[in-house]
Protein backbone atom coordinates (compact mmCIF):
# COMPACT_ATOMS: atom_id res chain seq x y z
CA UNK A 1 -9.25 2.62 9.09
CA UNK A 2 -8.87 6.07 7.51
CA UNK A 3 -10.58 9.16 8.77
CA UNK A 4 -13.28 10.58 6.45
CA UNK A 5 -14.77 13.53 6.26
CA UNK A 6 -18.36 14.69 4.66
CA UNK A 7 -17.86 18.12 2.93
CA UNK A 8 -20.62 20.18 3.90
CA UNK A 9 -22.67 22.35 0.50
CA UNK A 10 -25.58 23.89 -0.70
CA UNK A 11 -25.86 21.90 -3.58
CA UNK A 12 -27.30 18.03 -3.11
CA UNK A 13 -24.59 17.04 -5.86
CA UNK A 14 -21.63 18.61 -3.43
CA UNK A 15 -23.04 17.19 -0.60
CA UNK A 16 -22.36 13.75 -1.37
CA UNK A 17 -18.52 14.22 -2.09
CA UNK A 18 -16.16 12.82 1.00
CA UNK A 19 -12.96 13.61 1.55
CA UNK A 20 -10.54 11.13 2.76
CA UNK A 21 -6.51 10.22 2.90
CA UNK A 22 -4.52 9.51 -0.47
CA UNK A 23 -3.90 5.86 0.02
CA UNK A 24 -1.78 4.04 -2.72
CA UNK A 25 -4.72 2.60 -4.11
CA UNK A 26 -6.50 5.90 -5.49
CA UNK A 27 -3.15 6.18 -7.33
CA UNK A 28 -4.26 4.63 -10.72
CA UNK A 29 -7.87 6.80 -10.40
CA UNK A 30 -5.52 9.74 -9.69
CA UNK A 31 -3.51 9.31 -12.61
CA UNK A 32 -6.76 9.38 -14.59
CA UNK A 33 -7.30 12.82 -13.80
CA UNK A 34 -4.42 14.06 -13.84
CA UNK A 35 -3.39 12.42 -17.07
CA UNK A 36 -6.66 14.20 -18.11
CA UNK A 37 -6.68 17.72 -17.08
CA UNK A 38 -2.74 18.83 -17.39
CA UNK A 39 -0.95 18.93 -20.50
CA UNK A 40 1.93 17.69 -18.54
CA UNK A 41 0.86 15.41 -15.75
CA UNK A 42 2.89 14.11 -12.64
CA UNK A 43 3.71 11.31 -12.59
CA UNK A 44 3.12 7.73 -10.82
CA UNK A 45 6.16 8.29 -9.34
CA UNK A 46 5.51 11.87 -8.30
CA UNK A 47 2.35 10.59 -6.52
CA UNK A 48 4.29 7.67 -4.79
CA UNK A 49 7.27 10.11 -3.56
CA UNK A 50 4.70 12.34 -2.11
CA UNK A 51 2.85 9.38 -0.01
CA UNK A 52 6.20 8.07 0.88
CA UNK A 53 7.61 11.70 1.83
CA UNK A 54 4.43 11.78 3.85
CA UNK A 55 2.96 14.79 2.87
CA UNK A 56 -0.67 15.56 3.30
CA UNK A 57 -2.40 14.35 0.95
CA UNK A 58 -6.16 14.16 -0.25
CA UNK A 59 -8.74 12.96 -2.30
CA UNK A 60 -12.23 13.74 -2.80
CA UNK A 61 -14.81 10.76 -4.07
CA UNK A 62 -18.20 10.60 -5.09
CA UNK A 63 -20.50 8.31 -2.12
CA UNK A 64 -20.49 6.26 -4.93
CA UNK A 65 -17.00 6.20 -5.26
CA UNK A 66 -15.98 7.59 -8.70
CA UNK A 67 -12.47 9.99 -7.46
CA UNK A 68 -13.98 13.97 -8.17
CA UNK A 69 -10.35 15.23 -7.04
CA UNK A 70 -7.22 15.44 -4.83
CA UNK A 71 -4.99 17.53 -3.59
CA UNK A 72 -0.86 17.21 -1.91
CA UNK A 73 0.42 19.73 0.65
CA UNK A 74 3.63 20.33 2.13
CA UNK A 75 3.81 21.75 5.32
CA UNK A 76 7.39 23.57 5.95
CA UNK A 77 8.33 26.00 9.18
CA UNK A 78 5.25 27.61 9.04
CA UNK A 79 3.55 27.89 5.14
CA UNK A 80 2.01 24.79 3.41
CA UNK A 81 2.45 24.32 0.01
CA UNK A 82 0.06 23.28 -2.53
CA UNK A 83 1.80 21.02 -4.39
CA UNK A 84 -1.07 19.78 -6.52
CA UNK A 85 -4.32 20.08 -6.99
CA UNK A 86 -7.14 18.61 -9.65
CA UNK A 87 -10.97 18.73 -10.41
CA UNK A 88 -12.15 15.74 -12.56
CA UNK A 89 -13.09 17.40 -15.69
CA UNK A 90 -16.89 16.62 -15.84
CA UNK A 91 -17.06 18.67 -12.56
CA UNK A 92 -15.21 22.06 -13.47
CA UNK A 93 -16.69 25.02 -12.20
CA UNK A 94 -19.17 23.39 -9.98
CA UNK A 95 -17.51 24.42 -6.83
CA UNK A 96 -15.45 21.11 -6.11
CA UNK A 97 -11.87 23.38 -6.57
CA UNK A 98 -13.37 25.59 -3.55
CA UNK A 99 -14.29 23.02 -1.63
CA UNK A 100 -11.20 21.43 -1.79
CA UNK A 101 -9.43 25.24 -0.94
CA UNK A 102 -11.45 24.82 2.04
CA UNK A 103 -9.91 21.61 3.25
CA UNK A 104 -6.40 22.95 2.05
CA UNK A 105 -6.92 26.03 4.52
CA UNK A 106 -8.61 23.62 7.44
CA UNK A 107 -5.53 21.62 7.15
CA UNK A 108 -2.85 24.24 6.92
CA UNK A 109 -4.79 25.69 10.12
CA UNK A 110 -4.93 22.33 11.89
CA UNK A 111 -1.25 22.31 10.86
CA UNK A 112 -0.31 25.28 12.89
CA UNK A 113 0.79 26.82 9.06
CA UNK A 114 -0.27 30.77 8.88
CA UNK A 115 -0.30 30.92 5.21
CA UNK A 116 -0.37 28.33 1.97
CA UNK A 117 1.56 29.44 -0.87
CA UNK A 118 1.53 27.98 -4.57
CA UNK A 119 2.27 28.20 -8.15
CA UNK A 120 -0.02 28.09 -11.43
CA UNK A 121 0.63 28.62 -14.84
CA UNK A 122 -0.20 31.79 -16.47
CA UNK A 123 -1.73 29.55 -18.83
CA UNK A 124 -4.44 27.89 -16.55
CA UNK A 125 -6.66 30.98 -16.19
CA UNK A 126 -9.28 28.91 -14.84
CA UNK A 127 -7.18 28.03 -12.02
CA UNK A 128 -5.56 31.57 -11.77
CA UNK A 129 -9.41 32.36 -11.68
CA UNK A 130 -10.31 30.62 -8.56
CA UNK A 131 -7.50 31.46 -6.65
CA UNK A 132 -7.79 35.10 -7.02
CA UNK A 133 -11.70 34.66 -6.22
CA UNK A 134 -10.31 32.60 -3.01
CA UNK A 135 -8.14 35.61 -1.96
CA UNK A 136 -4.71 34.49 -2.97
CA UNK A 137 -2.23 37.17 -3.94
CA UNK A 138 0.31 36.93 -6.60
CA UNK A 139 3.74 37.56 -4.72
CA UNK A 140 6.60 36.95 -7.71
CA UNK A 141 7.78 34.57 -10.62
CA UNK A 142 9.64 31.88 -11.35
CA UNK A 143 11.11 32.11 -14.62
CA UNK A 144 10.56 29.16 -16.97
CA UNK A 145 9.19 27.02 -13.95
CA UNK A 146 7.29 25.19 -15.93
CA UNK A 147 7.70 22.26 -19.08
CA UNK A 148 5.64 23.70 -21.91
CA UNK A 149 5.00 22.87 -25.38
CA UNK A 150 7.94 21.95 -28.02
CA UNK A 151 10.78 22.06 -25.61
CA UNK A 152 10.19 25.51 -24.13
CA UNK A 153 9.48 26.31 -20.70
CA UNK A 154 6.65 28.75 -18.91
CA UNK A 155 6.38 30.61 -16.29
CA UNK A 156 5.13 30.24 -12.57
CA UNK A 157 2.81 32.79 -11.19
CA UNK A 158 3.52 32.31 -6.99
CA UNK A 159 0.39 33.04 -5.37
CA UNK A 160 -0.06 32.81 -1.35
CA UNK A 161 -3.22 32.81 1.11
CA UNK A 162 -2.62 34.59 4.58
CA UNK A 163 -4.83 32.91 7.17
């Protein structure tokens, strides 16, 4: 059986949200969201390399079970990184990214990792938005890191949190 864990919040709507383990059978209620709320998604096969590779990985469900988000961290020499990370779209900018920043940093702590480091798309300024509000620093670019829109590529903005 899985270990799960009750996110503690102020708000009785927050308070119900548990986090548990990525197992292969959120995969399809992953995809949802992320199929959702990126303009280019991972995909299956992204999600089942990362269970397979054994990275960390998380979701966050409703008590009732509806999936409210996940998250995938790598943990190398002594950073994690945050490969992914997604709020169902009915719940942006309640506080569910934070909470989930939370669990990234309790992980990366119980990890023995002193910082977690990530990128974003210039693009997502709601995302850009929460990390900078978290604390995380912009420390460089990758040049057209990302797929964007007709064949062209964007940028990564490479942000890291010092614990």
């Amino acid at each position: 059986m899985s270990a799960v864990y009750k996110v503690t919040a102020q708000s009785p709507a927050l308070s119900s949200l548990r986090f548990a383990p990525m197992q292969m059978n959120d995969i399809p209620d992953v995809l949802a969201i992320e199929n959702d709320v990126y303009p280019h998604p991972w995909t299956r096969g992204n999600f089942l390399d990362s269970l397979y590779t054994g990275y960390d990985t998380w979701t966050l469900r409703e008590e009732s079970g509806p999936l409210a988000g996940y998250f995938l961290l790598m943990m190398a020499v002594d950073e994690s990184h945050l490969l992914n990370i997604s709020v169902r779209r009915d719940l942006h900018g309640q506080g569910v990214g934070r909470m989930q920043l939370d669990k990234v940093v309790q992980r990366t702590r119980e990890n023995g990792m002193q910082s977690v480091l990530l990128e974003v798309r210039p693009s997502n300024q709601r995302a850009l938005a929460v990390y900078q509000r978290y604390g995380f620093l912009e420390i460089g670019r990758r040049k057209g890191y990302y797929p964007a829109a007709n064949g062209t590529r964007e940028d990564a903005i490479v942000m890291r949190f010092q614990l």
